[in-house]
N, C-alpha and C. Protein backbone atom coordinates (compact mmCIF):
# COMPACT_ATOMS: atom_id res chain seq x y z
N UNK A 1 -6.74 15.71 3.72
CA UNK A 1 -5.41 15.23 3.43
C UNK A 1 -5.30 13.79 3.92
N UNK A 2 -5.06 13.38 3.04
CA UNK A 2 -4.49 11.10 3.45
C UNK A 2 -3.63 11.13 4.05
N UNK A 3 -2.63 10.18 4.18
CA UNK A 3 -1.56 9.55 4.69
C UNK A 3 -1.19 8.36 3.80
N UNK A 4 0.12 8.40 3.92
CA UNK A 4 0.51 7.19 3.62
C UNK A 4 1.65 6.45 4.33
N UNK A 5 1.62 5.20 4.38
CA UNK A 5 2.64 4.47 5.42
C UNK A 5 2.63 3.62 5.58
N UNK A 6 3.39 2.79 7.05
CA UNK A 6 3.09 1.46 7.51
C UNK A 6 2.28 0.88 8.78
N UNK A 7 2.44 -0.25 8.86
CA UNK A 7 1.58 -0.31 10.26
C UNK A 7 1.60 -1.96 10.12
N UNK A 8 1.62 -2.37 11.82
CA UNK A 8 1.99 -3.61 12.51
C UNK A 8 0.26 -4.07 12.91
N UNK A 9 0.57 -4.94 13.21
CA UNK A 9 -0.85 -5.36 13.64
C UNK A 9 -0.82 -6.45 14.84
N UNK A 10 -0.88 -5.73 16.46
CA UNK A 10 -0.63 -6.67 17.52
C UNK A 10 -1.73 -7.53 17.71
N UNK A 11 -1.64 -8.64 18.61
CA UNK A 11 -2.46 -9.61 18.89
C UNK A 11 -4.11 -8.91 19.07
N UNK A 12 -4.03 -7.74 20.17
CA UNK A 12 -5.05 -7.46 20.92
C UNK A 12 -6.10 -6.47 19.51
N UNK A 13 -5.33 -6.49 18.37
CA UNK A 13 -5.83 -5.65 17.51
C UNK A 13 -5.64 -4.50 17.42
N UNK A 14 -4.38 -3.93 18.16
CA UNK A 14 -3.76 -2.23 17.88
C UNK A 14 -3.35 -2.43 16.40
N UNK A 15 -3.55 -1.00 15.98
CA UNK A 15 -2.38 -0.95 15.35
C UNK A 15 -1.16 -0.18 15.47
N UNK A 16 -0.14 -0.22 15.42
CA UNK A 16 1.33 0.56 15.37
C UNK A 16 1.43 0.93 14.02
N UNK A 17 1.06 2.53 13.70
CA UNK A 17 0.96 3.22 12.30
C UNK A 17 1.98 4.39 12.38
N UNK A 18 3.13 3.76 11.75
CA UNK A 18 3.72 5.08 11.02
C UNK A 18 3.39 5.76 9.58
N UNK A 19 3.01 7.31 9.37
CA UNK A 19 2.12 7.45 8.65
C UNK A 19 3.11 8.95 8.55
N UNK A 20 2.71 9.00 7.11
CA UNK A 20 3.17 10.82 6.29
C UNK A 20 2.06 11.64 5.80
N UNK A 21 1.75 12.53 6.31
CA UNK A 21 0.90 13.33 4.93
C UNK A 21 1.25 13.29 3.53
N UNK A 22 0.54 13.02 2.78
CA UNK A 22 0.61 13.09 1.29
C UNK A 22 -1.05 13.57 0.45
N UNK A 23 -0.84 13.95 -0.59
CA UNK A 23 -1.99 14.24 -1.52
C UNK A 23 -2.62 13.32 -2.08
N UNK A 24 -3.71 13.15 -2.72
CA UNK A 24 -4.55 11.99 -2.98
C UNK A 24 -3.46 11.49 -4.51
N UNK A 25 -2.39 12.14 -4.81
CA UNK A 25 -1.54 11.55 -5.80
C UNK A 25 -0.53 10.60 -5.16
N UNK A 26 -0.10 10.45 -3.43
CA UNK A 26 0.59 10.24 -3.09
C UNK A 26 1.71 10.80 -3.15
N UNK A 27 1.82 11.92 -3.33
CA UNK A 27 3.11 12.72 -3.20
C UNK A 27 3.55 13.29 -2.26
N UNK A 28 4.46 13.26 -1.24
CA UNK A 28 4.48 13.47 -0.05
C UNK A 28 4.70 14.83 0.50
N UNK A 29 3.77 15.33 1.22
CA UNK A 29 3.81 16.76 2.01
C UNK A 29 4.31 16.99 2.89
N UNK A 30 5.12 15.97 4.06
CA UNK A 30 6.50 16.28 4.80
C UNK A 30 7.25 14.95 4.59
N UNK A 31 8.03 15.41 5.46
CA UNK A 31 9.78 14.32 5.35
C UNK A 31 9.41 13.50 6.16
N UNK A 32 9.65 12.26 5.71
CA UNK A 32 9.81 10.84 6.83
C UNK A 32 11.48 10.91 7.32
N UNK A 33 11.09 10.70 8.33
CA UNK A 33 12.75 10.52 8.89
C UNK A 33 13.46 9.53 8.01
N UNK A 34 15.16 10.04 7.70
CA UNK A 34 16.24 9.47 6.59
C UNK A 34 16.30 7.96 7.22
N UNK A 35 16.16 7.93 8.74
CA UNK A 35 16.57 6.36 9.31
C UNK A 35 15.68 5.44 9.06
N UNK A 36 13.77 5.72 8.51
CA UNK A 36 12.95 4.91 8.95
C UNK A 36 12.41 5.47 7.06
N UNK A 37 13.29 5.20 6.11
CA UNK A 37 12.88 5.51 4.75
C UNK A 37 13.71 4.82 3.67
N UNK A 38 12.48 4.35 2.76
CA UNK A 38 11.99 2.76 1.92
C UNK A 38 13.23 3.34 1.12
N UNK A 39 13.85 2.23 0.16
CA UNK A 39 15.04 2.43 -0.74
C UNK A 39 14.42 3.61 -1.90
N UNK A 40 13.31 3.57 -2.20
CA UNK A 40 12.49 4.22 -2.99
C UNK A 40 12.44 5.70 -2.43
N UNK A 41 12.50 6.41 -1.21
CA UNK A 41 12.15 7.33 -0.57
C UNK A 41 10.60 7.82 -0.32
N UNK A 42 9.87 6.98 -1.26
CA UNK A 42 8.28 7.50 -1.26
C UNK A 42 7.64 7.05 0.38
N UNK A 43 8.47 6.31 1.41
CA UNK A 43 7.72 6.02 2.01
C UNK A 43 8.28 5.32 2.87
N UNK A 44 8.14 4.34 4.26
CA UNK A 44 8.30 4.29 4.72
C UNK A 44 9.18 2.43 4.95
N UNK A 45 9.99 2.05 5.47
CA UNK A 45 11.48 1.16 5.67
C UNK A 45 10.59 0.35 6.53
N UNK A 46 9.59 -1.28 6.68
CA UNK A 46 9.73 -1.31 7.78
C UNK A 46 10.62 -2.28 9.09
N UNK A 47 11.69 -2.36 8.61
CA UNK A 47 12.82 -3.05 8.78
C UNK A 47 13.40 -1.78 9.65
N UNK A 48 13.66 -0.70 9.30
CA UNK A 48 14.28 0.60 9.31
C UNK A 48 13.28 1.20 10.75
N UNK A 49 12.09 1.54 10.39
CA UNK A 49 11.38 1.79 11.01
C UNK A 49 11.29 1.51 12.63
N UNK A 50 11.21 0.24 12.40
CA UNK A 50 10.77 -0.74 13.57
C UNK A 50 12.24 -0.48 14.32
N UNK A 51 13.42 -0.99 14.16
CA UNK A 51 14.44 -0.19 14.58
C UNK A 51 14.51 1.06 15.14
N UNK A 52 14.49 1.89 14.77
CA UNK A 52 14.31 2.98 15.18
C UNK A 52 12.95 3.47 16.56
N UNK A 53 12.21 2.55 16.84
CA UNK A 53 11.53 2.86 18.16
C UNK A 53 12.17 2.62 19.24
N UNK A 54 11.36 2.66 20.00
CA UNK A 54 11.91 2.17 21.19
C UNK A 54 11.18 1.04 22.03
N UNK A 55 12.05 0.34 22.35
CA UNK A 55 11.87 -1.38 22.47
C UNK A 55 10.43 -1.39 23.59
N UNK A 56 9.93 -0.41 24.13
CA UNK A 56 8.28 -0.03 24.98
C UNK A 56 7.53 -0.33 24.00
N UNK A 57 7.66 0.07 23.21
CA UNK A 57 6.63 0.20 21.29
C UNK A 57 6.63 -1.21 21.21
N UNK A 58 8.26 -1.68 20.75
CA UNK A 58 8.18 -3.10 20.04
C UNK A 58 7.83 -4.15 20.87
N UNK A 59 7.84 -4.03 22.12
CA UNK A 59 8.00 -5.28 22.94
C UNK A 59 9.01 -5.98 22.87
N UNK A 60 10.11 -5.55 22.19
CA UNK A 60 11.27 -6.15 22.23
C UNK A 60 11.93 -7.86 20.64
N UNK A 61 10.54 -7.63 20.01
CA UNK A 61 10.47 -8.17 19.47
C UNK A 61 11.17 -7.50 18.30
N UNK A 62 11.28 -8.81 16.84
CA UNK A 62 11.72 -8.46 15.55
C UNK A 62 11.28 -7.86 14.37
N UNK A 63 10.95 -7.29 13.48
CA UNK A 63 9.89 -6.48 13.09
C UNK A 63 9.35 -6.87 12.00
N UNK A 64 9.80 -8.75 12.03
CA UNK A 64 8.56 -9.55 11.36
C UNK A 64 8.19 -10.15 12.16
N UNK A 65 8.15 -9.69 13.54
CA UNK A 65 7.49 -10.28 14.39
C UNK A 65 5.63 -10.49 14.57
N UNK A 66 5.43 -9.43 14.18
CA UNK A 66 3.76 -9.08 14.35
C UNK A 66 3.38 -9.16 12.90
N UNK A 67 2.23 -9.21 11.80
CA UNK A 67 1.70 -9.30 10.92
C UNK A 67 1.76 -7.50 10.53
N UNK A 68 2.48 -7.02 9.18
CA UNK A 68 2.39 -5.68 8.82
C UNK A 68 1.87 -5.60 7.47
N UNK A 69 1.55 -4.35 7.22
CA UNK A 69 1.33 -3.96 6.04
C UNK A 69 1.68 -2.11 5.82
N UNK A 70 1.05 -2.08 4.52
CA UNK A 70 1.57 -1.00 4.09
C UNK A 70 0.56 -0.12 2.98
N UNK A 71 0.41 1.42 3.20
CA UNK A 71 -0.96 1.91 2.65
C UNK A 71 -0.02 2.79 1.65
N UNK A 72 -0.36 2.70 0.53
CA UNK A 72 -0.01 3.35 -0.85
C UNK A 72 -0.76 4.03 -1.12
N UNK A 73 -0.59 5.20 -2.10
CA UNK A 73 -1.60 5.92 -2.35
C UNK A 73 -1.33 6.63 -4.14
N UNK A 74 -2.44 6.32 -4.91
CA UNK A 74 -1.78 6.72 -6.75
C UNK A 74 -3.13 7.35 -7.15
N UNK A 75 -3.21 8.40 -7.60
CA UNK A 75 -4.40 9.05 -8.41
C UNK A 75 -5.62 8.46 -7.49
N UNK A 76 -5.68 8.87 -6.48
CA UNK A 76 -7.00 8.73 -5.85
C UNK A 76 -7.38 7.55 -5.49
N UNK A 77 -6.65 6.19 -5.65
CA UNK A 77 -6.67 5.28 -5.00
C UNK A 77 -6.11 4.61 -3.64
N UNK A 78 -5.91 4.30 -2.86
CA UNK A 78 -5.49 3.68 -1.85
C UNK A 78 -4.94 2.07 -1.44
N UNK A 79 -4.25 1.71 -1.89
CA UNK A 79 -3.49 0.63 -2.16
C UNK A 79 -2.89 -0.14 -0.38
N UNK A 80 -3.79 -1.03 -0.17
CA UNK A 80 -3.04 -1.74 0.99
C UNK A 80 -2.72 -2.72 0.63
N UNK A 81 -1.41 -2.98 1.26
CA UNK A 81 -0.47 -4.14 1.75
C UNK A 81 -0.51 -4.97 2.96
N UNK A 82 -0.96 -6.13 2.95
CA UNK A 82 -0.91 -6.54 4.32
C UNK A 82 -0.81 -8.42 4.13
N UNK A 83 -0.37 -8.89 4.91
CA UNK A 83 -0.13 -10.61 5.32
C UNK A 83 -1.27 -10.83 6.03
N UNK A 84 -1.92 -10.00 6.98
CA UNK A 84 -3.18 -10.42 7.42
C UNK A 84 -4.29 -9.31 7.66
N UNK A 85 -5.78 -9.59 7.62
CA UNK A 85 -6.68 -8.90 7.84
C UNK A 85 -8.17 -9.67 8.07
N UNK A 86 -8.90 -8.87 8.86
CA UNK A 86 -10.06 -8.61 9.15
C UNK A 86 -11.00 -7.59 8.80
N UNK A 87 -12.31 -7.73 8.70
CA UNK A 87 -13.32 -6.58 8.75
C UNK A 87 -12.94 -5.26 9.60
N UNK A 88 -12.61 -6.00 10.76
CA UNK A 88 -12.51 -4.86 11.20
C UNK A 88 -11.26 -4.33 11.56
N UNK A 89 -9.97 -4.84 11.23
CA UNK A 89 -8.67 -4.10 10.88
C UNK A 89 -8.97 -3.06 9.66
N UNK A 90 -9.94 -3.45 8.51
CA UNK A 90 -9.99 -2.83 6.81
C UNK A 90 -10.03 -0.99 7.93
N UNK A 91 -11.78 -1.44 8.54
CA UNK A 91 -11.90 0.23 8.82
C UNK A 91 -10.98 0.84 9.95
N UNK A 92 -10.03 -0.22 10.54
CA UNK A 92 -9.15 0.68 11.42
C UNK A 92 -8.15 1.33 10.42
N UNK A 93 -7.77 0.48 9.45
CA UNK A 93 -6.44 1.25 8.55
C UNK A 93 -7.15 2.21 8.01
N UNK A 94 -8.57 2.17 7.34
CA UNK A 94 -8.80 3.08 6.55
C UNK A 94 -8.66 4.57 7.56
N UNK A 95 -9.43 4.35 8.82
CA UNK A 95 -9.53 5.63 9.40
C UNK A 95 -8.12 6.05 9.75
N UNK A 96 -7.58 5.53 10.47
CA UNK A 96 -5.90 5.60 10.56
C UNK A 96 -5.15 6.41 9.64
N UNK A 97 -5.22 5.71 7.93
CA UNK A 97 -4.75 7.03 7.15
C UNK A 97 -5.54 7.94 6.82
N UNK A 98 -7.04 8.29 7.07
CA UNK A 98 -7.59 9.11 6.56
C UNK A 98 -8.26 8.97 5.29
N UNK A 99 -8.64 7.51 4.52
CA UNK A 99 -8.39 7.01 3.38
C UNK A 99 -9.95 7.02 3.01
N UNK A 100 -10.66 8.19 2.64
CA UNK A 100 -11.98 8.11 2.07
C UNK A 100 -12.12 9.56 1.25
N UNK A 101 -13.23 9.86 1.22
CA UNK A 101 -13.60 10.75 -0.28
C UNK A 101 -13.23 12.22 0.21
N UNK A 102 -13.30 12.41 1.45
CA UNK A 102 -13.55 13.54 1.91
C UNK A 102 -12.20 14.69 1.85
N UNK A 103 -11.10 12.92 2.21
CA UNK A 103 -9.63 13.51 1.53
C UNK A 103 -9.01 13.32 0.72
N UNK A 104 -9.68 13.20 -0.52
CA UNK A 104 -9.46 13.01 -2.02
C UNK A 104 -9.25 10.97 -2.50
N UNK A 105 -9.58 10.37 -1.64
CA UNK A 105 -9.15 9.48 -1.97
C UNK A 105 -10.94 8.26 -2.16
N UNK A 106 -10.56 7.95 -3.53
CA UNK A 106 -12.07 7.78 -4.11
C UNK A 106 -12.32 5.63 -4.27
N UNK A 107 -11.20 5.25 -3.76
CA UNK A 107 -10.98 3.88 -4.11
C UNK A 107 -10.13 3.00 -2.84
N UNK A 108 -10.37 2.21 -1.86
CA UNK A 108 -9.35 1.67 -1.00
C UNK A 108 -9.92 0.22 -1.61
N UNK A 109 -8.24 -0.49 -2.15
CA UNK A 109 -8.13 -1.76 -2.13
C UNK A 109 -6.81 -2.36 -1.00
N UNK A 110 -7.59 -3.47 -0.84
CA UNK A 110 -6.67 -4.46 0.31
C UNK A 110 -6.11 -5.15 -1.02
N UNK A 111 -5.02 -5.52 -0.38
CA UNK A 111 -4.15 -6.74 -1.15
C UNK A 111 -3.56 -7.95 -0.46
N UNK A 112 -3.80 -8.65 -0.16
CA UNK A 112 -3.39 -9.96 0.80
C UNK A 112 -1.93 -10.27 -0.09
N UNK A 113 -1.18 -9.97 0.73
CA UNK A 113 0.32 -10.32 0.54
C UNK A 113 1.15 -11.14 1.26
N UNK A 114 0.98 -12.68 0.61
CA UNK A 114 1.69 -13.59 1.26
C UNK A 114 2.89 -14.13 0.72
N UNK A 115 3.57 -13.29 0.02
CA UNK A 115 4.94 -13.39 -0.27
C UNK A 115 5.84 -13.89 0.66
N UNK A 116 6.72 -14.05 0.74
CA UNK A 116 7.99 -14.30 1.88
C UNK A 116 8.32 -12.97 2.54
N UNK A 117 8.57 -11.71 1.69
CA UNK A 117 8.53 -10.33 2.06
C UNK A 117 7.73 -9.94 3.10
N UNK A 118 6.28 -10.74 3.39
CA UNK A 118 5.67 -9.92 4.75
C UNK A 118 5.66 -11.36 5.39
N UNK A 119 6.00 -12.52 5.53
CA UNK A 119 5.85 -13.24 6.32
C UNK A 119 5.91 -13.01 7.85
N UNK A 120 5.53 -13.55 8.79
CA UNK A 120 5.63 -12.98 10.42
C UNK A 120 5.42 -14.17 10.90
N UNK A 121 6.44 -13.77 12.31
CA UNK A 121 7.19 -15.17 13.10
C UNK A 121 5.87 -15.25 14.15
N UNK A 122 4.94 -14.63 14.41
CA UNK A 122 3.90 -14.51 15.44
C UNK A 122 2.73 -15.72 15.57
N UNK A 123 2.86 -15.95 14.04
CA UNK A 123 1.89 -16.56 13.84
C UNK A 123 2.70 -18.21 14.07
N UNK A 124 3.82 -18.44 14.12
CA UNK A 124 4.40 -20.06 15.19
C UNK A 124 4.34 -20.01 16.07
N UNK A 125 3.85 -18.56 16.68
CA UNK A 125 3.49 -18.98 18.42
C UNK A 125 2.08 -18.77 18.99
N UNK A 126 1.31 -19.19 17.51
CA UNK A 126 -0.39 -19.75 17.68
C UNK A 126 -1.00 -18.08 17.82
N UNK A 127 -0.15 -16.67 17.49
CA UNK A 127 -1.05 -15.47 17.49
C UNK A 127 -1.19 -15.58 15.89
N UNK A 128 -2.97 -15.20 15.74
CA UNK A 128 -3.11 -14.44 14.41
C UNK A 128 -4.06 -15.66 13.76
């Protein structure tokens, strides 16, 4: 079984992954909480999200504060979202959602998304 969701990406290279079970169609197999869920419902707010922790998690920061992205999932593919990446962030997200053959999922693409939508304030204070 995959996952699908979001996830932050701190300086030291954690990641902060909120994540759902879903089927290699992406159809979701439990409820994301109503407070921390995308206008769409398939998934996860992370505006909403990030809110909803508690400020130990965030560091107190804004939740374009750190570099995020976001793992999709359609007919056996795996769809990431992200403003920034590395080699070795690819295999932390992949393992993170679970995103290989074994749980139906036959394809992971990255997508470098530098829209205004994932922009992050981290990177004016020389992280990233």
């Amino acid at each position: 079984m995959a996952f699908k969701g979001i996830f932050w990406i701190k300086p030291n290279g954690e990641l902060l992954v909120l994540k759902v079970k879903c089927d290699s169609f992406g159809n979701l197999l439990e409820d994301i909480p109503h407070n921390m869920l995308s206008k769409s419902g398939g998934n996860f707010n992370h505006k909403n999200a990030w809110n909803a922790l508690p400020k130990s998690i965030t560091d107190n920061k804004e939740y374009n504060y750190f570099p995020r992205g976001r793992a999709e999932i359609r007919n056996g593919k795996a769809i990431i979202f992200t403003n920034y990446i590395t080699e070795e962030l690819k295999l932390k997200i992949i393992d993170a959602f679970y995103l290989s053959d074994g749980y139906g999922i036959e394809q992971v693409i990255f997508k470098i998304d530098n829209s205004a939508h994932y922009k992050y304030t981290a990177k004016r204070h020389g992280l990233f």
